[in-house]
C-alpha atoms as a PDB file:
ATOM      1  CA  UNK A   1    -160.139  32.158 -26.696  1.00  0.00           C
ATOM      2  CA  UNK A   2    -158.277  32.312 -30.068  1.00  0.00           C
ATOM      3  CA  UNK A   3    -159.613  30.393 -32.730  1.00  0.00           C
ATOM      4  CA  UNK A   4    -157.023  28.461 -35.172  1.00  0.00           C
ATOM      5  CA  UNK A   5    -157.635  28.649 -39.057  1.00  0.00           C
ATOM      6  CA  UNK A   6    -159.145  25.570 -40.643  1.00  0.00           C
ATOM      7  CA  UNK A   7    -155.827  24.413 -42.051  1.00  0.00           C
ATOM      8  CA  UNK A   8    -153.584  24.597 -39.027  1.00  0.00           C
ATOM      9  CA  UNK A   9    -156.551  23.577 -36.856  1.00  0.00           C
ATOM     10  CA  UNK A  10    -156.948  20.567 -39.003  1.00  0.00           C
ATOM     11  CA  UNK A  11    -153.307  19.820 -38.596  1.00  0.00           C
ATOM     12  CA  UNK A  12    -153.357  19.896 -34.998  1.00  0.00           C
ATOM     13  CA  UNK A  13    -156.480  17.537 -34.910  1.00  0.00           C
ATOM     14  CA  UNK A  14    -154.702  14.793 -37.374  1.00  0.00           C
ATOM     15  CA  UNK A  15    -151.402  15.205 -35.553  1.00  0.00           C
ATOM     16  CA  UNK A  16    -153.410  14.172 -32.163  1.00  0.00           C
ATOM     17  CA  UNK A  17    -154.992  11.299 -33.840  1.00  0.00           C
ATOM     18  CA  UNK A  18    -151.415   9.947 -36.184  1.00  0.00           C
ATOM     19  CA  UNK A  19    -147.716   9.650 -36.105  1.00  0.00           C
ATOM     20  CA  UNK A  20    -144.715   8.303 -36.335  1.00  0.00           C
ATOM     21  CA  UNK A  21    -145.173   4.566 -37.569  1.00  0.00           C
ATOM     22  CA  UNK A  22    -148.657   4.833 -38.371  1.00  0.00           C
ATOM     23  CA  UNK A  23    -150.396   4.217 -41.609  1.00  0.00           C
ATOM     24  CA  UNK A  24    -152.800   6.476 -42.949  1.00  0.00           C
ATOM     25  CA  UNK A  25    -155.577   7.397 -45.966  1.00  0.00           C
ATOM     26  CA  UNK A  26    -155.492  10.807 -47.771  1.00  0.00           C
ATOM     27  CA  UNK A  27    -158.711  10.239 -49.807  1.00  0.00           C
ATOM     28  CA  UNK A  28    -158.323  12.829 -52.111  1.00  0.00           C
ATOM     29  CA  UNK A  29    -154.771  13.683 -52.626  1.00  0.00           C
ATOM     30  CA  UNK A  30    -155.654  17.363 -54.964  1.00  0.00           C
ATOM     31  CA  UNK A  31    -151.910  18.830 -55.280  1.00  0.00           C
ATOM     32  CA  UNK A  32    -150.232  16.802 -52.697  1.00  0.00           C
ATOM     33  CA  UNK A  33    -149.733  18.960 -49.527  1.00  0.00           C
ATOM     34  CA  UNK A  34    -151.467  16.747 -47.366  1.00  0.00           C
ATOM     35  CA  UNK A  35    -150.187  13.745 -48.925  1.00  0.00           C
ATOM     36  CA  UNK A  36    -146.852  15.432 -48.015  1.00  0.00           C
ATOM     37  CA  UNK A  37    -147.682  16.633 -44.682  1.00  0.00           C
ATOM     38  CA  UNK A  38    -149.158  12.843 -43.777  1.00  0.00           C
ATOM     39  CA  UNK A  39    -146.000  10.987 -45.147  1.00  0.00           C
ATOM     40  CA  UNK A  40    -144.040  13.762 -42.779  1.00  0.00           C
ATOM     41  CA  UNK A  41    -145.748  13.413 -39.879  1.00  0.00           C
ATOM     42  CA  UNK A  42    -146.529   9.226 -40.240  1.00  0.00           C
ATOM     43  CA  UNK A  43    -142.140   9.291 -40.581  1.00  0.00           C
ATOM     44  CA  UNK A  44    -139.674   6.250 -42.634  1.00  0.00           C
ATOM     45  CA  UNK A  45    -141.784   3.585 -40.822  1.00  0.00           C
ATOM     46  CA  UNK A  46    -145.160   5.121 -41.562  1.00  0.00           C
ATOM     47  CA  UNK A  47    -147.226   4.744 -44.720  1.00  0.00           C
ATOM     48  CA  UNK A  48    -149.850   6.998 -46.557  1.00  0.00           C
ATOM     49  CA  UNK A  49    -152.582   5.270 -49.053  1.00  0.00           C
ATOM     50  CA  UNK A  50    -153.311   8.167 -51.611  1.00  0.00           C
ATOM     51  CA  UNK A  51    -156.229   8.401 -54.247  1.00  0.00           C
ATOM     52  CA  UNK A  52    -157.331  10.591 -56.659  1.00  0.00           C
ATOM     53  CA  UNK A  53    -159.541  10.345 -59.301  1.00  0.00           C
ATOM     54  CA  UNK A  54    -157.542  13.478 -61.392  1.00  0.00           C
ATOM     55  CA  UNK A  55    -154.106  11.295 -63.518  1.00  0.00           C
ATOM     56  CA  UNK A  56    -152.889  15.177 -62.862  1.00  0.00           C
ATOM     57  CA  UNK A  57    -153.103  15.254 -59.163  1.00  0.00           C
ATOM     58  CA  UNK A  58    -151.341  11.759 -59.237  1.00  0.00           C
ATOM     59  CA  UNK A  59    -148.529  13.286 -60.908  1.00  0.00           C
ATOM     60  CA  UNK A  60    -148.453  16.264 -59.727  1.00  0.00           C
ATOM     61  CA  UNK A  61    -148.453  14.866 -55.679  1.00  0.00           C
ATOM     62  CA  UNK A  62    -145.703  12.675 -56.839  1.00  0.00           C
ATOM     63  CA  UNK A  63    -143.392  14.879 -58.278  1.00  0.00           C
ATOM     64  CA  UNK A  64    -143.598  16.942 -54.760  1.00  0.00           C
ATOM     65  CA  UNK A  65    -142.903  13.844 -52.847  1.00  0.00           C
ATOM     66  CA  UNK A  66    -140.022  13.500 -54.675  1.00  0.00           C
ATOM     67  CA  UNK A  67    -138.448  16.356 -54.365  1.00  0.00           C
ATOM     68  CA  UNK A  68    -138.780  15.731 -51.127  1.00  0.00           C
ATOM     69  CA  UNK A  69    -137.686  12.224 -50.976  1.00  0.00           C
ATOM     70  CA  UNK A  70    -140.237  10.315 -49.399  1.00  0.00           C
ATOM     71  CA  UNK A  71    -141.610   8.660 -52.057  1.00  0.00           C
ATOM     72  CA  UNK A  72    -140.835   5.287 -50.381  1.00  0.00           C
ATOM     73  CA  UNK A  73    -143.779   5.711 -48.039  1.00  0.00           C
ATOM     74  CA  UNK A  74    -146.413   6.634 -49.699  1.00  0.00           C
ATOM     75  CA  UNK A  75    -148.426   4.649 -52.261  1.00  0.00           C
ATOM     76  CA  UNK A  76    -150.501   6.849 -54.865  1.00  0.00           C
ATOM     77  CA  UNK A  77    -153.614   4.939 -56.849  1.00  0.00           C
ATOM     78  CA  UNK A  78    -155.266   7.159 -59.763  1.00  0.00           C
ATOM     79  CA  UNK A  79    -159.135   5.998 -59.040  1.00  0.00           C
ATOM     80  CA  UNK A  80    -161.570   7.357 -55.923  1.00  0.00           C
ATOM     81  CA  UNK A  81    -161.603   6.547 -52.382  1.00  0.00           C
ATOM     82  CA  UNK A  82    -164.440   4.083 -52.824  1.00  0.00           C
ATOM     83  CA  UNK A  83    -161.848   1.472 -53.971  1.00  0.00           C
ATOM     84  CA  UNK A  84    -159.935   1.943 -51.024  1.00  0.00           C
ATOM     85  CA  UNK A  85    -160.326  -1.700 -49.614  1.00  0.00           C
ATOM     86  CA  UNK A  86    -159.584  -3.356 -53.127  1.00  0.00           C
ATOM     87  CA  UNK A  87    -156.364  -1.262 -53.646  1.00  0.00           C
ATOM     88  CA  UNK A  88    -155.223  -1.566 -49.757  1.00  0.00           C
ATOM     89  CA  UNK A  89    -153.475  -4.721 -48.868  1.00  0.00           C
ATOM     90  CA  UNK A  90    -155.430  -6.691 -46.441  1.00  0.00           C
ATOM     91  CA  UNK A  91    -152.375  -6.624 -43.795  1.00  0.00           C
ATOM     92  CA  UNK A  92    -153.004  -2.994 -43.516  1.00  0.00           C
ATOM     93  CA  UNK A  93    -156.577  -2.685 -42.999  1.00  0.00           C
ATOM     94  CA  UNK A  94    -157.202  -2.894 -39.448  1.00  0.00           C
ATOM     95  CA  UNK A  95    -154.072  -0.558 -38.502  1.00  0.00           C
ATOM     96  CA  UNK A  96    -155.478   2.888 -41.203  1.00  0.00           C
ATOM     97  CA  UNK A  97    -155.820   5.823 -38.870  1.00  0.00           C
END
């Protein structure tokens, strides 16, 4: 049996669990591959939550979604994951994958 790498293997175990439509958390956003990959894989009608507590991984996450123009779907908040439920709208709570 061949083994995937942690990085594709990770892929292939959020791409079983998301998709198209839903709305999802990428609790550290670093330089914004993830975020990226997430706001590809959730689609238009998807959404991605993003925190980081680094102003430069903001900005840097943000520039890369827009060169790739889906910043529409992805909301970016410069403070940790533990404010995740404060910075979430309510409506949105019980459908985060």
């Amino acid at each position: 049996m061949k083994i995937e790498k942690i990085l594709p293997f990770s892929h292939t175990l959020i791409k079983k669990a998301a998709g198209a439509g839903d709305i999802v958390v990428d609790a550290t956003v670093g330089n914004g591959n993830d975020t990226l990959f997430l706001a590809e894989l959730t689609g238009p009608n998807g959404m991605v939550f993003g925190f980081d507590i680094q102003k430069e991984a903001i900005e840097r996450t943000k520039e890369k979604l827009m060169k790739n123009g889906i910043c529409d779907r992805v909301a970016l908040f410069n403070c940790g994951h533990e404010h995740i439920k404060n910075r979430i709208p309510t409506h949105f709570h019980r459908k985060i994958k």
